[in-house]
N, C-alpha and C. Protein backbone atom coordinates (compact mmCIF):
# COMPACT_ATOMS: atom_id res chain seq x y z
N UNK A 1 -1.70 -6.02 -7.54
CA UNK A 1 -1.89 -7.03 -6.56
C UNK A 1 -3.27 -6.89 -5.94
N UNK A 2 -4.44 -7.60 -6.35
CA UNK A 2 -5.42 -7.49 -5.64
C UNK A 2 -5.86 -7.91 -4.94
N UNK A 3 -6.03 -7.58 -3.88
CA UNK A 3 -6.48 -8.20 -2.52
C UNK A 3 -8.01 -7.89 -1.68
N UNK A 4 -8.19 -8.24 -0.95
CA UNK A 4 -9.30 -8.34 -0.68
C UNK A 4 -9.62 -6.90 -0.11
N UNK A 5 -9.03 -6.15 1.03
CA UNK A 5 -9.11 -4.78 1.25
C UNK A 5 -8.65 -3.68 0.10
N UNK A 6 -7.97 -4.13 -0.54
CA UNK A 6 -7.24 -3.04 -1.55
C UNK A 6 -6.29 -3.37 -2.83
N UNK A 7 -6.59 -2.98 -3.56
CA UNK A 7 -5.84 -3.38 -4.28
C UNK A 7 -4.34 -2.17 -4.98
N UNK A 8 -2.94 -3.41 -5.10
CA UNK A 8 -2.33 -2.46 -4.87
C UNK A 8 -1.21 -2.16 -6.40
N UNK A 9 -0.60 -1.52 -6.53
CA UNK A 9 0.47 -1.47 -7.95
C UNK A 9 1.26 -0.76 -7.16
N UNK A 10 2.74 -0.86 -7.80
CA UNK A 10 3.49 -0.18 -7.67
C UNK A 10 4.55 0.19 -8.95
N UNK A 11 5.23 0.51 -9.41
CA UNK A 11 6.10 1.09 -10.32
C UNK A 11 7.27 1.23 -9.63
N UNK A 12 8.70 0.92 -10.15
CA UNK A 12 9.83 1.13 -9.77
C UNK A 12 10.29 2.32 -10.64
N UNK A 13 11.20 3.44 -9.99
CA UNK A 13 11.73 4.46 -10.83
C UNK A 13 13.29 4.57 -10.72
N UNK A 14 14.15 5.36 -11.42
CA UNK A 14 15.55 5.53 -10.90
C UNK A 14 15.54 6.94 -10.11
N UNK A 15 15.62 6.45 -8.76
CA UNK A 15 16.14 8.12 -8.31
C UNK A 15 14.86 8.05 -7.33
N UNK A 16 15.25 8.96 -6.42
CA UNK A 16 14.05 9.79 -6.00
C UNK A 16 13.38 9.16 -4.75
N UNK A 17 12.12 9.67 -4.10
CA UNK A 17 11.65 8.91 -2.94
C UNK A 17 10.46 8.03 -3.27
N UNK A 18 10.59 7.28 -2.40
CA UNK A 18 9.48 6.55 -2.28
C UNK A 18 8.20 6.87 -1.49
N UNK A 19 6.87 6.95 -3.13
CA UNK A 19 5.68 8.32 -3.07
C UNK A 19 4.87 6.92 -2.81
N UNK A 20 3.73 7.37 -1.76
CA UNK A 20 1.99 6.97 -2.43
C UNK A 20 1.18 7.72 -2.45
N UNK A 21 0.41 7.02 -3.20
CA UNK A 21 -1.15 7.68 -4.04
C UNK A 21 -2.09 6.83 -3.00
N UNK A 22 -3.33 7.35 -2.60
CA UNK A 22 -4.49 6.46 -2.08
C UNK A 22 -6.01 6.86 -2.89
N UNK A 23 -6.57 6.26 -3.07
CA UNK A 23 -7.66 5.91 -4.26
C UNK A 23 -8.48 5.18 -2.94
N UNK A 24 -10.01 6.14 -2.59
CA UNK A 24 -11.29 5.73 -2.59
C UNK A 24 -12.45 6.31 -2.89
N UNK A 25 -12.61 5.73 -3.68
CA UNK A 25 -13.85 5.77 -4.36
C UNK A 25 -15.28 6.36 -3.69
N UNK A 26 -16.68 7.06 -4.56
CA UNK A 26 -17.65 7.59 -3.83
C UNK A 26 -18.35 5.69 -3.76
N UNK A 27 -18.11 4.64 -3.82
CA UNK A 27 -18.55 3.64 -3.66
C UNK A 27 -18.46 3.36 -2.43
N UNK A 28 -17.70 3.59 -1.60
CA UNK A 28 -17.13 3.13 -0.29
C UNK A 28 -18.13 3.73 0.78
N UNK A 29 -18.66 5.10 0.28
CA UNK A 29 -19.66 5.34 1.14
C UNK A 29 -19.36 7.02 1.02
N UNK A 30 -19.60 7.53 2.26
CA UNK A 30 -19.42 9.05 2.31
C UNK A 30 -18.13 9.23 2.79
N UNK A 31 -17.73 10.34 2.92
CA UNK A 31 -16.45 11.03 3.19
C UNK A 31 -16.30 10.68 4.07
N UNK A 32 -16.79 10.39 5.51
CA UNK A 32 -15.69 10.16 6.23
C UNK A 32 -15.71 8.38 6.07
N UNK A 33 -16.45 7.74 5.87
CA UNK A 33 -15.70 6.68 5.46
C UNK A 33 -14.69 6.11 4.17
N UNK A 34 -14.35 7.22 3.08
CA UNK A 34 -13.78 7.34 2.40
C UNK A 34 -12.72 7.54 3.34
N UNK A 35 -12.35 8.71 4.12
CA UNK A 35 -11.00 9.18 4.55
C UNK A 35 -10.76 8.46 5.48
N UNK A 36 -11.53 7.50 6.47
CA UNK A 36 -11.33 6.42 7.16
C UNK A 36 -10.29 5.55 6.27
N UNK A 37 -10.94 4.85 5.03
CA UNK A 37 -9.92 4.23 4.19
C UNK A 37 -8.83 4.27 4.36
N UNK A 38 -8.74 5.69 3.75
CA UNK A 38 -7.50 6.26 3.61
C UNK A 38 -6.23 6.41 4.65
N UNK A 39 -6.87 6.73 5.52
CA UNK A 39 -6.11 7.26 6.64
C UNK A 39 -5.74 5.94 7.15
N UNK A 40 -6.31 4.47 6.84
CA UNK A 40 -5.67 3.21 7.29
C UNK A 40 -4.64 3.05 6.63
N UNK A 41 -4.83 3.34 5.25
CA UNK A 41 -4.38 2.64 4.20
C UNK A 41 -2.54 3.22 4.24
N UNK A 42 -2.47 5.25 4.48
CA UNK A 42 -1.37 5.92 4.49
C UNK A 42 -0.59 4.84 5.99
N UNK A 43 -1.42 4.81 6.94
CA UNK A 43 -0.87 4.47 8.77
C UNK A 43 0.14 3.23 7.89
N UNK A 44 -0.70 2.21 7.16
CA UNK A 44 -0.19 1.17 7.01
C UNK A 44 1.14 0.83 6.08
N UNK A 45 1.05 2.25 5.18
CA UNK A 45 2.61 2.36 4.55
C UNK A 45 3.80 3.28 5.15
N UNK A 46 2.84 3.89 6.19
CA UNK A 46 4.08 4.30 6.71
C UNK A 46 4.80 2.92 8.29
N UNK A 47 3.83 2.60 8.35
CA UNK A 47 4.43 1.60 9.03
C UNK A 47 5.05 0.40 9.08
N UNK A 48 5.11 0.03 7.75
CA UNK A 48 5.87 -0.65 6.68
C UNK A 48 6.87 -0.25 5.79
N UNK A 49 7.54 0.55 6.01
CA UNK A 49 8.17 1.02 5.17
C UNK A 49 9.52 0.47 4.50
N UNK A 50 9.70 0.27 3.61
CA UNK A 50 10.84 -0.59 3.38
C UNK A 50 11.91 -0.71 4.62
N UNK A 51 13.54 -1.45 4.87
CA UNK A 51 14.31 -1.00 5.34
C UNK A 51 15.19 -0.24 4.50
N UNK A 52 15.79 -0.59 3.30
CA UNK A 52 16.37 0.12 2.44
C UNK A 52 15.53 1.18 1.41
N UNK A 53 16.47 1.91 1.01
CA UNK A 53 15.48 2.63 0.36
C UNK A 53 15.20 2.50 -0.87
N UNK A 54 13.93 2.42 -1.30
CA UNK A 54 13.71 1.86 -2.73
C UNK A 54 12.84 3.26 -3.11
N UNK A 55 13.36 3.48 -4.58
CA UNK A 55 12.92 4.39 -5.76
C UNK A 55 11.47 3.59 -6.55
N UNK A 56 10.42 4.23 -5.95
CA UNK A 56 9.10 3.39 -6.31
C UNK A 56 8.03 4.29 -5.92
N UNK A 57 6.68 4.37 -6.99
CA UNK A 57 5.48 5.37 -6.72
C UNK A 57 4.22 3.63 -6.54
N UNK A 58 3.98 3.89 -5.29
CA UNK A 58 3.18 2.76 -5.13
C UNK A 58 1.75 3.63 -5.12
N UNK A 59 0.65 3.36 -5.45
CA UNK A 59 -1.12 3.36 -5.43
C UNK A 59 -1.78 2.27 -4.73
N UNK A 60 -2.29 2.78 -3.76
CA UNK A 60 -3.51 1.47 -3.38
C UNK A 60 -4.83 2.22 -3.44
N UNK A 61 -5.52 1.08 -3.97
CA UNK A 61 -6.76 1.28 -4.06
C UNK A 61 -8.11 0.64 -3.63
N UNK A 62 -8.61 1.47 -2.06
CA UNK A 62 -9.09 1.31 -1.43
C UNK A 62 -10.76 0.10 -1.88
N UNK A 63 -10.69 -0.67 -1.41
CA UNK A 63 -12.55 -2.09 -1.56
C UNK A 63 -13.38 -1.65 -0.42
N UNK A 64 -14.04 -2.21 -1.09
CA UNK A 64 -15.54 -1.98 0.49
C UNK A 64 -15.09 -2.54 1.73
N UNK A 65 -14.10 -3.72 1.73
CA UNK A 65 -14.51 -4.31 2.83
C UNK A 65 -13.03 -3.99 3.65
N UNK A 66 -12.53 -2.89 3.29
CA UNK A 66 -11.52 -2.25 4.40
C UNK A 66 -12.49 -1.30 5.55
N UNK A 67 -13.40 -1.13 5.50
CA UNK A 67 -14.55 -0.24 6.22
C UNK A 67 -14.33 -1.14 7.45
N UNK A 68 -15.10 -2.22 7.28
CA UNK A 68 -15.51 -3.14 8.52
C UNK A 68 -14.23 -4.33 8.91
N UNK A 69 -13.06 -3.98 8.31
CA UNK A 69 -11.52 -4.56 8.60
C UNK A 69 -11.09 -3.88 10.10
N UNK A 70 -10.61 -4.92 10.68
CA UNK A 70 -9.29 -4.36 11.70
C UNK A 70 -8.02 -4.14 11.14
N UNK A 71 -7.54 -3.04 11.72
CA UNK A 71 -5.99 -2.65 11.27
C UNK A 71 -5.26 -3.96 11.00
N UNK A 72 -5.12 -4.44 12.14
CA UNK A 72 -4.27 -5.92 12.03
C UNK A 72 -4.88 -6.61 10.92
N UNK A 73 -5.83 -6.83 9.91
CA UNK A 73 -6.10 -7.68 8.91
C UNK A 73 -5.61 -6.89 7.77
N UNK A 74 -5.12 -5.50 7.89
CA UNK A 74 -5.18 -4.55 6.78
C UNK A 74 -3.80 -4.31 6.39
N UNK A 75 -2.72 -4.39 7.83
CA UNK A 75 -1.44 -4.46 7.73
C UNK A 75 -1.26 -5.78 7.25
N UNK A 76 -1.60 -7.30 7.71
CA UNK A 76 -1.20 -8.35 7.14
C UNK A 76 -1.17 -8.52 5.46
N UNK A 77 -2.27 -8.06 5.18
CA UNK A 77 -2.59 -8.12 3.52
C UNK A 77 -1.22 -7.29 2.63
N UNK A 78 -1.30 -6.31 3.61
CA UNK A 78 -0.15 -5.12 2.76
C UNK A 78 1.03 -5.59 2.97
N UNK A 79 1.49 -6.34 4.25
CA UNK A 79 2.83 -6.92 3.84
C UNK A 79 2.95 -8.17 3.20
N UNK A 80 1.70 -9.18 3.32
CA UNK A 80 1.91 -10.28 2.43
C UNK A 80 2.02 -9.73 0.80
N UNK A 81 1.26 -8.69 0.62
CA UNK A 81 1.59 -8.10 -0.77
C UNK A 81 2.28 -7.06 -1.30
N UNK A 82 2.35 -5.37 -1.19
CA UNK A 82 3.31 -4.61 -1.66
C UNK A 82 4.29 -4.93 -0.91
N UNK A 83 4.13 -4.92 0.46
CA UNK A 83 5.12 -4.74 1.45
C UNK A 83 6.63 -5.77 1.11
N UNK A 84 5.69 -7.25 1.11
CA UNK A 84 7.04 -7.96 0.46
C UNK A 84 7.71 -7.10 -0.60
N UNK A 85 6.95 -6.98 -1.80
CA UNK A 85 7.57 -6.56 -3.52
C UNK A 85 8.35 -5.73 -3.11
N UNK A 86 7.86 -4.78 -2.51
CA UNK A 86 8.92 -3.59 -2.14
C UNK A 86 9.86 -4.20 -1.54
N UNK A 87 10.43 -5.36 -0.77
CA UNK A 87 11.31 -5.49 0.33
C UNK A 87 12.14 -6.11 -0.80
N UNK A 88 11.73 -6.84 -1.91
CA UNK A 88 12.86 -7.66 -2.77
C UNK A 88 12.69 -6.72 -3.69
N UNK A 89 11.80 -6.00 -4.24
CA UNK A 89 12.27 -5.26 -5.41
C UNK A 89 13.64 -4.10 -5.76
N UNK A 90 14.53 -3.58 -4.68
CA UNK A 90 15.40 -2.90 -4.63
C UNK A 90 16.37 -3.63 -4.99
N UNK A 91 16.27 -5.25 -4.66
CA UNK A 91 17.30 -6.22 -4.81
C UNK A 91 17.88 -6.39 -6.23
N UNK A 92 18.78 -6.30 -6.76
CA UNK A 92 19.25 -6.39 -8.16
C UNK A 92 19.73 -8.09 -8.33
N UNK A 93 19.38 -8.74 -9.44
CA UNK A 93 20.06 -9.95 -9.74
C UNK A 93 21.80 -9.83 -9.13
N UNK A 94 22.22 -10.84 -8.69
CA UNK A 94 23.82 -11.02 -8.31
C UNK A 94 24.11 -9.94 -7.13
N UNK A 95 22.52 -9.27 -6.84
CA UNK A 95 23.30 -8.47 -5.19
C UNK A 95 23.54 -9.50 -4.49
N UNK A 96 24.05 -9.23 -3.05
CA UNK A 96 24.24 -9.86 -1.68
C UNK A 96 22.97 -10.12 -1.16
């Protein structure tokens, strides 16, 4: 799912917890704006976190222009994109 701050994948598995990976690049700039990235990117999945629990290894991968983003533009993106997938992907055809 690529989006403008990040782009994201996820994988569904049987079993187990739901992992992420965060990916930024020496493009983004120096370390601490690398771990800036990052450290948005983790805030924003843990604050999203499914309600049910879904078996899934999601990766995002941090763009330039999460640097000069507000949180609030960074959370919107992530739930208009993994955040939904994850919310229907646990769903099985013919659940409730």
């Amino acid at each position: 799912m690529p989006g403008r701050f990040f782009i994201g994948y996820y994988l569904l598995h049987e079993g187990g917890p739901l992992r992420l990976g965060v990916v930024a690049s020496r493009r983004l700039g120096g370390a601490t704006r690398r771990n800036r990235a990052k450290r948005r990117l983790r805030e924003v999945f843990r604050k999203n976190e499914p309600r049910d629990p879904v078996a899934a290894d999601v990766v995002l991968i941090a763009r330039n222009a999460i640097v000069e983003a507000s949180f609030e533009e960074i959370d919107r993106a992530y739930v208009r994109g993994v955040g939904r997938a994850l919310e229907t992907s646990w769903q099985r055809p013919g659940d409730p």
